[in-house]
C-alpha atoms as a PDB file:
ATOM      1  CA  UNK A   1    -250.612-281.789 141.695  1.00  0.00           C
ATOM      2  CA  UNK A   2    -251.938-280.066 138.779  1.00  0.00           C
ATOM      3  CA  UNK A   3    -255.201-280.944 137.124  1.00  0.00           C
ATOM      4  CA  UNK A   4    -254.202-280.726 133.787  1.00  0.00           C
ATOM      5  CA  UNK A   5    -253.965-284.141 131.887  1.00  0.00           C
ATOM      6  CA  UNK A   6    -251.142-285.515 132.573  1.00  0.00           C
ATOM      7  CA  UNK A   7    -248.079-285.995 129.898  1.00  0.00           C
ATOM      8  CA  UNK A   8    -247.197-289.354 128.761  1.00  0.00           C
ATOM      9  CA  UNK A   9    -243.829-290.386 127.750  1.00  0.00           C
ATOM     10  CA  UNK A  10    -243.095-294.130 126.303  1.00  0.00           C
ATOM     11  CA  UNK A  11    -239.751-295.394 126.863  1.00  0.00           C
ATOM     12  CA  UNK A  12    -238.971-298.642 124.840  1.00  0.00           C
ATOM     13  CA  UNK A  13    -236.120-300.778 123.567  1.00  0.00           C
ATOM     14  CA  UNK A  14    -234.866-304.054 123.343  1.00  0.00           C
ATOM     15  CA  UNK A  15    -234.158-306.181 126.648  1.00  0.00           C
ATOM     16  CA  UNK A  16    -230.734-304.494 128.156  1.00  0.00           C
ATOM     17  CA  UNK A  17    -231.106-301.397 125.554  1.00  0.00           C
ATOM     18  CA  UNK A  18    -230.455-298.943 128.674  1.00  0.00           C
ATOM     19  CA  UNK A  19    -234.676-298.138 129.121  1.00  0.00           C
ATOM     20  CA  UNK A  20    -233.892-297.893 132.145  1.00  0.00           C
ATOM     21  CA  UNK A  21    -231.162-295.603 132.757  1.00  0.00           C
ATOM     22  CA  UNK A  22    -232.691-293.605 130.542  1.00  0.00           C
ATOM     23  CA  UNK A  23    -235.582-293.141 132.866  1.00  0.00           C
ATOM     24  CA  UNK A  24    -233.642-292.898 136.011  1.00  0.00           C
ATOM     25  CA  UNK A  25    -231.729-289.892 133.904  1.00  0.00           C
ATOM     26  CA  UNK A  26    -234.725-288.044 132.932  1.00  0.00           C
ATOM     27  CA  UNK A  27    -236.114-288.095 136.749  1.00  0.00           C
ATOM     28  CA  UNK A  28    -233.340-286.810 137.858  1.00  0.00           C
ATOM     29  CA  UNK A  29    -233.373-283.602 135.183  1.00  0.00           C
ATOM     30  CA  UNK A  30    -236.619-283.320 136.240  1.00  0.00           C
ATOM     31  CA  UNK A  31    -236.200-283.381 139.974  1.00  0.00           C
ATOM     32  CA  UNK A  32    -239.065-281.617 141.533  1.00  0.00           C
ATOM     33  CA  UNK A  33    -240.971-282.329 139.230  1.00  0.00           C
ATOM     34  CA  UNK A  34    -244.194-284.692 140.021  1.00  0.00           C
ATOM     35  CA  UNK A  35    -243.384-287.878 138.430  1.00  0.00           C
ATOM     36  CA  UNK A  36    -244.726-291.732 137.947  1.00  0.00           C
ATOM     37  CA  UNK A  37    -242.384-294.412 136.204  1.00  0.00           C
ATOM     38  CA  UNK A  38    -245.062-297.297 135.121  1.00  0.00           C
ATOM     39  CA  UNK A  39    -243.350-300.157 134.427  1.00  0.00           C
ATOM     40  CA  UNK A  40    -245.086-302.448 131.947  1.00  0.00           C
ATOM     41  CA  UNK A  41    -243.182-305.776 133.623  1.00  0.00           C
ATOM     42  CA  UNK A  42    -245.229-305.113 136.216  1.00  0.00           C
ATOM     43  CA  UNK A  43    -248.126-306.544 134.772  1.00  0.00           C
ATOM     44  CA  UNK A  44    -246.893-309.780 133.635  1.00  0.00           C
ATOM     45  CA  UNK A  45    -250.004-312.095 134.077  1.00  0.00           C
ATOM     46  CA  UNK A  46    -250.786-314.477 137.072  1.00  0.00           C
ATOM     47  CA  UNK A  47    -249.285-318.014 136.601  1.00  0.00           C
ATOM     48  CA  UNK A  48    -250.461-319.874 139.893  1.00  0.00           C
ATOM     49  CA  UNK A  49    -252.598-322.624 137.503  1.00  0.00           C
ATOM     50  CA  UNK A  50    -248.989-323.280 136.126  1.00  0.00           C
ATOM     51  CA  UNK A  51    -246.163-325.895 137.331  1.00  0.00           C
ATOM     52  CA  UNK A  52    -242.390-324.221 137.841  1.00  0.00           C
ATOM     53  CA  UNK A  53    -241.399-325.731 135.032  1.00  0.00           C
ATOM     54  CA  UNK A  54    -244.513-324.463 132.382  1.00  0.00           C
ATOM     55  CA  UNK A  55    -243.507-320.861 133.660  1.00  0.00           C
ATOM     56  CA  UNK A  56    -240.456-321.412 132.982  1.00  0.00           C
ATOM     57  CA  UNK A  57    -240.480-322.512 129.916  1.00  0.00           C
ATOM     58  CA  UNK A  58    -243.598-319.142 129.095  1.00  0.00           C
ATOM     59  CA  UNK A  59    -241.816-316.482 126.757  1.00  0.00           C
ATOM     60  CA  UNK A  60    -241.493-313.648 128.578  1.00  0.00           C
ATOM     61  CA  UNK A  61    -240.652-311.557 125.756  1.00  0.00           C
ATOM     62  CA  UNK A  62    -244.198-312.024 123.932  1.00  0.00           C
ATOM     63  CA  UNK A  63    -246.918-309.304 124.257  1.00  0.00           C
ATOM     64  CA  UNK A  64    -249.398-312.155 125.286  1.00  0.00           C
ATOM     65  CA  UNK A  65    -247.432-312.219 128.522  1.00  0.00           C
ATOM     66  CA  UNK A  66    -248.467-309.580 129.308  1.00  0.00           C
ATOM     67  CA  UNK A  67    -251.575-307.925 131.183  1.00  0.00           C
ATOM     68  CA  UNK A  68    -251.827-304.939 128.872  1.00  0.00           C
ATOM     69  CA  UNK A  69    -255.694-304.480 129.262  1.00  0.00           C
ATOM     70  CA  UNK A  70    -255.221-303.720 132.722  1.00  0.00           C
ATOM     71  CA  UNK A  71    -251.552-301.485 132.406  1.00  0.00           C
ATOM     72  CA  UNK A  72    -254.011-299.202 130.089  1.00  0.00           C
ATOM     73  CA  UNK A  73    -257.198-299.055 132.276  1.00  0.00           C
ATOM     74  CA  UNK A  74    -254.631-297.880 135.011  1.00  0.00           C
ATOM     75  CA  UNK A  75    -253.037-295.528 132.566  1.00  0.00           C
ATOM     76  CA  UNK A  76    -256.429-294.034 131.930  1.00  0.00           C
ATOM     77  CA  UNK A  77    -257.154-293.657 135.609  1.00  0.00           C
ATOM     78  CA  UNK A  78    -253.693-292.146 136.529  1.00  0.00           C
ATOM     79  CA  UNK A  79    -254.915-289.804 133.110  1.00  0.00           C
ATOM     80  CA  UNK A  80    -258.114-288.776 135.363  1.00  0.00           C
ATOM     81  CA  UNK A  81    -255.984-288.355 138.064  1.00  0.00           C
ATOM     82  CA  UNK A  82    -256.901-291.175 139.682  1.00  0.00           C
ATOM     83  CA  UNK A  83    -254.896-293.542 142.269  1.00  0.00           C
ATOM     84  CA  UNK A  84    -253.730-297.208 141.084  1.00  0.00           C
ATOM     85  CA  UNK A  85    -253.364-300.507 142.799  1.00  0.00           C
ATOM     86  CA  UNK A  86    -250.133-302.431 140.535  1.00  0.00           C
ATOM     87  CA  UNK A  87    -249.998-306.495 140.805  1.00  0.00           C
ATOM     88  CA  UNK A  88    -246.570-307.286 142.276  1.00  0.00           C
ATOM     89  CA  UNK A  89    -244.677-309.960 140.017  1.00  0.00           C
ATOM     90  CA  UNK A  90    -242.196-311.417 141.612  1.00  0.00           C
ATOM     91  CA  UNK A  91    -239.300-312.952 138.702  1.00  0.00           C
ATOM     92  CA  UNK A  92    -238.103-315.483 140.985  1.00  0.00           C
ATOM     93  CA  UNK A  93    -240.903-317.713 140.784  1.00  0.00           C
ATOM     94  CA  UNK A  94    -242.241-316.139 137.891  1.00  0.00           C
ATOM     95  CA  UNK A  95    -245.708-315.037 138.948  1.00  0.00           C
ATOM     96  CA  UNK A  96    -247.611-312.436 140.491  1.00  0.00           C
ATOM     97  CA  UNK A  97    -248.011-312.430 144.440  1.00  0.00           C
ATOM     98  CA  UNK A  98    -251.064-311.526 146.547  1.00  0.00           C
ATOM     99  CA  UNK A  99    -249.534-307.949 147.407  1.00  0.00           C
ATOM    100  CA  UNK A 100    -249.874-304.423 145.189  1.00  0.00           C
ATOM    101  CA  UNK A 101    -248.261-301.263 145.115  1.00  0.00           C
ATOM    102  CA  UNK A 102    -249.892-298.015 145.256  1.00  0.00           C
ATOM    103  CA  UNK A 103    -249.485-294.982 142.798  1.00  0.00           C
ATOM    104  CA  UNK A 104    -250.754-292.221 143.323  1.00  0.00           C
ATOM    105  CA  UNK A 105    -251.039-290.034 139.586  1.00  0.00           C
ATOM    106  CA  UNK A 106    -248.222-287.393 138.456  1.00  0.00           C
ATOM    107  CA  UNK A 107    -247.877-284.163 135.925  1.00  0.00           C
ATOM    108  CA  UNK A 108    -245.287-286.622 134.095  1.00  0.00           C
ATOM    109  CA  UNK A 109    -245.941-290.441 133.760  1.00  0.00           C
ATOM    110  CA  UNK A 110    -243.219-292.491 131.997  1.00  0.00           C
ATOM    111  CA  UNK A 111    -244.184-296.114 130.284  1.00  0.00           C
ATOM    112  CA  UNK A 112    -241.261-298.196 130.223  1.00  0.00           C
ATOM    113  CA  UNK A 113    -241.102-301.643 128.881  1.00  0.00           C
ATOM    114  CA  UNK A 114    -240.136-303.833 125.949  1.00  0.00           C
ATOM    115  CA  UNK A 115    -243.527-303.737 124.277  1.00  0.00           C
ATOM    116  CA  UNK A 116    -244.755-299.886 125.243  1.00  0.00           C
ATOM    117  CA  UNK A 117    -244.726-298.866 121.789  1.00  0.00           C
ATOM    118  CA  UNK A 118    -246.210-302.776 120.175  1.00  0.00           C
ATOM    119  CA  UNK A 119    -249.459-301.836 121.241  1.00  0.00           C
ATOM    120  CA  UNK A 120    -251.304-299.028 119.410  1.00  0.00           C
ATOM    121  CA  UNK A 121    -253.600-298.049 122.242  1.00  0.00           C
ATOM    122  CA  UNK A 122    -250.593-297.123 124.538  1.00  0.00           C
ATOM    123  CA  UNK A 123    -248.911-295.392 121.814  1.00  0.00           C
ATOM    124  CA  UNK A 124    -251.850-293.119 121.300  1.00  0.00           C
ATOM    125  CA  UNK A 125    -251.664-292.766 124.769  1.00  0.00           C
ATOM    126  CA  UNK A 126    -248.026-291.177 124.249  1.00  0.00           C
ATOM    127  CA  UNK A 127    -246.970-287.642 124.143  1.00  0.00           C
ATOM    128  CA  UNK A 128    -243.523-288.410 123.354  1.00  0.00           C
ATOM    129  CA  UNK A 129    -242.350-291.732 122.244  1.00  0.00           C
ATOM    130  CA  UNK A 130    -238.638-292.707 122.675  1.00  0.00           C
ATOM    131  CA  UNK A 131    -236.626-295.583 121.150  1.00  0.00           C
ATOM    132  CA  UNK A 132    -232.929-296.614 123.351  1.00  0.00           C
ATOM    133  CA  UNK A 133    -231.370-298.205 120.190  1.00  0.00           C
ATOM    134  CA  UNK A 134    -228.569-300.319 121.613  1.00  0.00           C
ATOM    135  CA  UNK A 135    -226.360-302.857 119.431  1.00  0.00           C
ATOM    136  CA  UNK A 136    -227.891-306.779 119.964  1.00  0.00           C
ATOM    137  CA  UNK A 137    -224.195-308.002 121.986  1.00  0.00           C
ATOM    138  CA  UNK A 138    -223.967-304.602 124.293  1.00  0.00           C
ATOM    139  CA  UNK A 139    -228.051-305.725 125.116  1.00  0.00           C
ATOM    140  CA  UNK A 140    -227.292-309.684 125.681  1.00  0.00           C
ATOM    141  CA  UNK A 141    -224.547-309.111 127.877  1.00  0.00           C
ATOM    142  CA  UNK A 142    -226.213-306.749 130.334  1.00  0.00           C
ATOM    143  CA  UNK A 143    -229.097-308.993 130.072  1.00  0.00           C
ATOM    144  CA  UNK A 144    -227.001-311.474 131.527  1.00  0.00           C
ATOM    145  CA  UNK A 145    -225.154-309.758 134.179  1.00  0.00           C
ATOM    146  CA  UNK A 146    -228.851-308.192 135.392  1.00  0.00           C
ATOM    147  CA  UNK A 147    -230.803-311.347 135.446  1.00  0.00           C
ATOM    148  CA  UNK A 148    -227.950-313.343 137.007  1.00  0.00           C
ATOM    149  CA  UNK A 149    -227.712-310.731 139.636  1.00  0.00           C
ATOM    150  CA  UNK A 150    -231.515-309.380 140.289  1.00  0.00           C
ATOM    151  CA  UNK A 151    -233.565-312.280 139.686  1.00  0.00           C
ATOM    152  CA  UNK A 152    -231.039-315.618 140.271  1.00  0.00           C
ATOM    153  CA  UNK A 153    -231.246-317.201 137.348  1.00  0.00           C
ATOM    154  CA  UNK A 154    -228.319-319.616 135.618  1.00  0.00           C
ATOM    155  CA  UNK A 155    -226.144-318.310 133.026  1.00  0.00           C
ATOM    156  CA  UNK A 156    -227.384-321.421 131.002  1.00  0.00           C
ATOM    157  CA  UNK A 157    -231.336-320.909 131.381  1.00  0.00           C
ATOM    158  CA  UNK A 158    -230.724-316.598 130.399  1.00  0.00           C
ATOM    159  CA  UNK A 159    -228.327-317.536 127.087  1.00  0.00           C
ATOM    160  CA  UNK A 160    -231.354-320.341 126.271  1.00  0.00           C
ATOM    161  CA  UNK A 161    -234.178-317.852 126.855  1.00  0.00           C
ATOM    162  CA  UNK A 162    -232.862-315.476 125.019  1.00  0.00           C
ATOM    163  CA  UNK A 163    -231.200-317.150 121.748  1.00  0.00           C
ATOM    164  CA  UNK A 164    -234.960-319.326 122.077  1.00  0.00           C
ATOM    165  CA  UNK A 165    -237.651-316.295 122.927  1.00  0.00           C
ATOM    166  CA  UNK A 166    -235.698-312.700 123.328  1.00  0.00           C
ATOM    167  CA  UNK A 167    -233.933-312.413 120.063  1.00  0.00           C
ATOM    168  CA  UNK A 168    -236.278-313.545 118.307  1.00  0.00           C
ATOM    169  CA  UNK A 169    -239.011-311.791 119.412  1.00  0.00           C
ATOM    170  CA  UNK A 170    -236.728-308.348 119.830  1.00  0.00           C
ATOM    171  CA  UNK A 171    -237.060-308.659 115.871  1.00  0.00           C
ATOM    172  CA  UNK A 172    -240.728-309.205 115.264  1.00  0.00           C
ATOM    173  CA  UNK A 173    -242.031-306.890 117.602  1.00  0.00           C
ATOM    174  CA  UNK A 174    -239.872-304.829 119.224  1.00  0.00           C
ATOM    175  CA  UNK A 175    -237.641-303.371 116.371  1.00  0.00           C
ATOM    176  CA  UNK A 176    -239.864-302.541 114.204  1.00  0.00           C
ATOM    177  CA  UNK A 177    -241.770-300.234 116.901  1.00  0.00           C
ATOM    178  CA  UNK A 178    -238.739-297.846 116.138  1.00  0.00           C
ATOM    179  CA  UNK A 179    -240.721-296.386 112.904  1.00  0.00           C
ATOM    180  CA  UNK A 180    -243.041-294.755 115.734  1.00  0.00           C
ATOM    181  CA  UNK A 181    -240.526-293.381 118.041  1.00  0.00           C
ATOM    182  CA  UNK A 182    -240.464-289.333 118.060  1.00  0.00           C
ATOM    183  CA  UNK A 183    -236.658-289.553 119.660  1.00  0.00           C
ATOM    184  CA  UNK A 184    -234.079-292.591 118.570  1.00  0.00           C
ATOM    185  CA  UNK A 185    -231.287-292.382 121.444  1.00  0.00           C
ATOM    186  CA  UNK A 186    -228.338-294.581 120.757  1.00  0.00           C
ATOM    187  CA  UNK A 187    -226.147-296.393 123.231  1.00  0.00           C
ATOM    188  CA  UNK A 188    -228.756-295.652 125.765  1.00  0.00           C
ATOM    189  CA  UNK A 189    -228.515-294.033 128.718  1.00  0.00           C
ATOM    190  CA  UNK A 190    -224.602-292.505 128.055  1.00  0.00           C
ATOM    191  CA  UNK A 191    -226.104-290.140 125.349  1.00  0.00           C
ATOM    192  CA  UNK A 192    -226.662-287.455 127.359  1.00  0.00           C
ATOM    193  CA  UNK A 193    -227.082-284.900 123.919  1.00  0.00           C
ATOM    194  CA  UNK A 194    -230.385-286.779 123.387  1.00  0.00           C
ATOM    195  CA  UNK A 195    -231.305-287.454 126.741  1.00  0.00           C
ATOM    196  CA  UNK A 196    -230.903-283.303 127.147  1.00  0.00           C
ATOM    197  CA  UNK A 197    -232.910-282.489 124.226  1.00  0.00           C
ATOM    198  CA  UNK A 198    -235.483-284.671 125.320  1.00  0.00           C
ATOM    199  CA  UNK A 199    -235.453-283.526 128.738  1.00  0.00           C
ATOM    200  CA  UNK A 200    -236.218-279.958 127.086  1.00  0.00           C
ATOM    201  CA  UNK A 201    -239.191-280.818 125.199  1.00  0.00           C
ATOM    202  CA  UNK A 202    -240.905-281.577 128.262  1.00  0.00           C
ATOM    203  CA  UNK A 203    -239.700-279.017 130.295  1.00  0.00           C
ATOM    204  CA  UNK A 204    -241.276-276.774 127.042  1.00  0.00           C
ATOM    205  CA  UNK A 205    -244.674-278.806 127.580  1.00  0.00           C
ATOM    206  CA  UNK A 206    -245.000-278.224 131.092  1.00  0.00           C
ATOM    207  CA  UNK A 207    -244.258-274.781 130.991  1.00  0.00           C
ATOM    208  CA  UNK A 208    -247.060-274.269 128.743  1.00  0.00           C
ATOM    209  CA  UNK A 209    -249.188-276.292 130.280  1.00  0.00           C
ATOM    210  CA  UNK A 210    -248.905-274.223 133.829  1.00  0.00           C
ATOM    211  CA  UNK A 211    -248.980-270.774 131.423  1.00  0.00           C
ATOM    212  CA  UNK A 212    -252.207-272.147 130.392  1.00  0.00           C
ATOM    213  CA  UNK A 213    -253.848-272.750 134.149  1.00  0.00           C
ATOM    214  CA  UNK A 214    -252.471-269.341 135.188  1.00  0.00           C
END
């Protein structure tokens, strides 16, 4: 591992916006390359004081759901090379568990969550800042078909989550992020012109950055 700073990219888009496919398709450009995908859904915060039903009933998609003091002190440790200790969250009973998962830092960390860019401390955390731009139905329906199939939950309790918390908030704070974004990729994870040209950039950064050590 080097011991240059690391390079930060944020990945962000609505709920179903293909984040995530995006980031699988930039590790694999980059394969052999040292690499750390931070998920900020990782760090949703501890609900054991709450009954099943008050967590359910907790909107997800709001940044106060979040633990995002403690995703950036662990961003600024990974940035001084140090290791991290991540809560575990488990989405079936909507909580965190008493387990964690080690990280050790990388050359390249990725940030990838709903709310990366809502945030200005992560953002000025961020190298390169990409948007997945994805049409509202395309998002809702493979919200539907993930959360029905990862996490168990009714068909009924994801369409009343998201027409009562996702949508909404996908307006107020997520879309609007997109004025920050360095790269807009549409449709996700299939536009493989963007994803290239993105994958280029950083292959350009970290080629400078090991000219410089040498």
């Amino acid at each position: 591992m080097s011991d240059k700073k690391p390079i930060i990219i944020g990945v962000t888009g609505g709920s179903g916006s293909g984040k995530t496919t995006v980031t699988q398709e930039i590790v694999s450009q980059l394969q052999g390359e040292s690499i750390l995908v931070l998920q900020h859904d990782m760090y949703y915060i501890n609900q054991d004081d709450k009954t099943m039903e008050e967590r359910r009933a907790a909107n997800y998609d709001h940044p106060d759901q979040l633990n995002t003091n403690l995703y950036i002190d662990h961003i600024h440790k990974l940035l001084n090379r140090e290791a991290i200790d991540v809560p575990v969250y488990d989405f079936a009973t909507y909580t965190t568990i008493d387990e964690t998962r080690h990280f050790e830092s990388a050359d390249i960390i990725i940030l990838e969550g709903i709310l990366v860019f809502s945030d200005p401390r992560l953002r000025d955390l961020m190298d390169i800042k990409v948007y997945v731009d994805t049409d509202d139905d395309i998002r809702f329906i493979r919200r539907l078909k993930r959360d029905v199939a990862e996490r168990g939950y009714s068909s009924e309790t994801i369409i009343n989550q998201y027409l009562a918390t996702a949508k909404p908030m996908y307006h107020q704070f997520i879309e609007p992020t997109k004025r920050y974004a360095d790269l807009i990729i549409p449709e996700g994870g299939g536009n493989t012109v963007a994803i290239d040209m993105m994958v280029l950039k950083m292959r350009d950064i970290l080629d400078k950055a090991k000219a410089a050590k040498n």
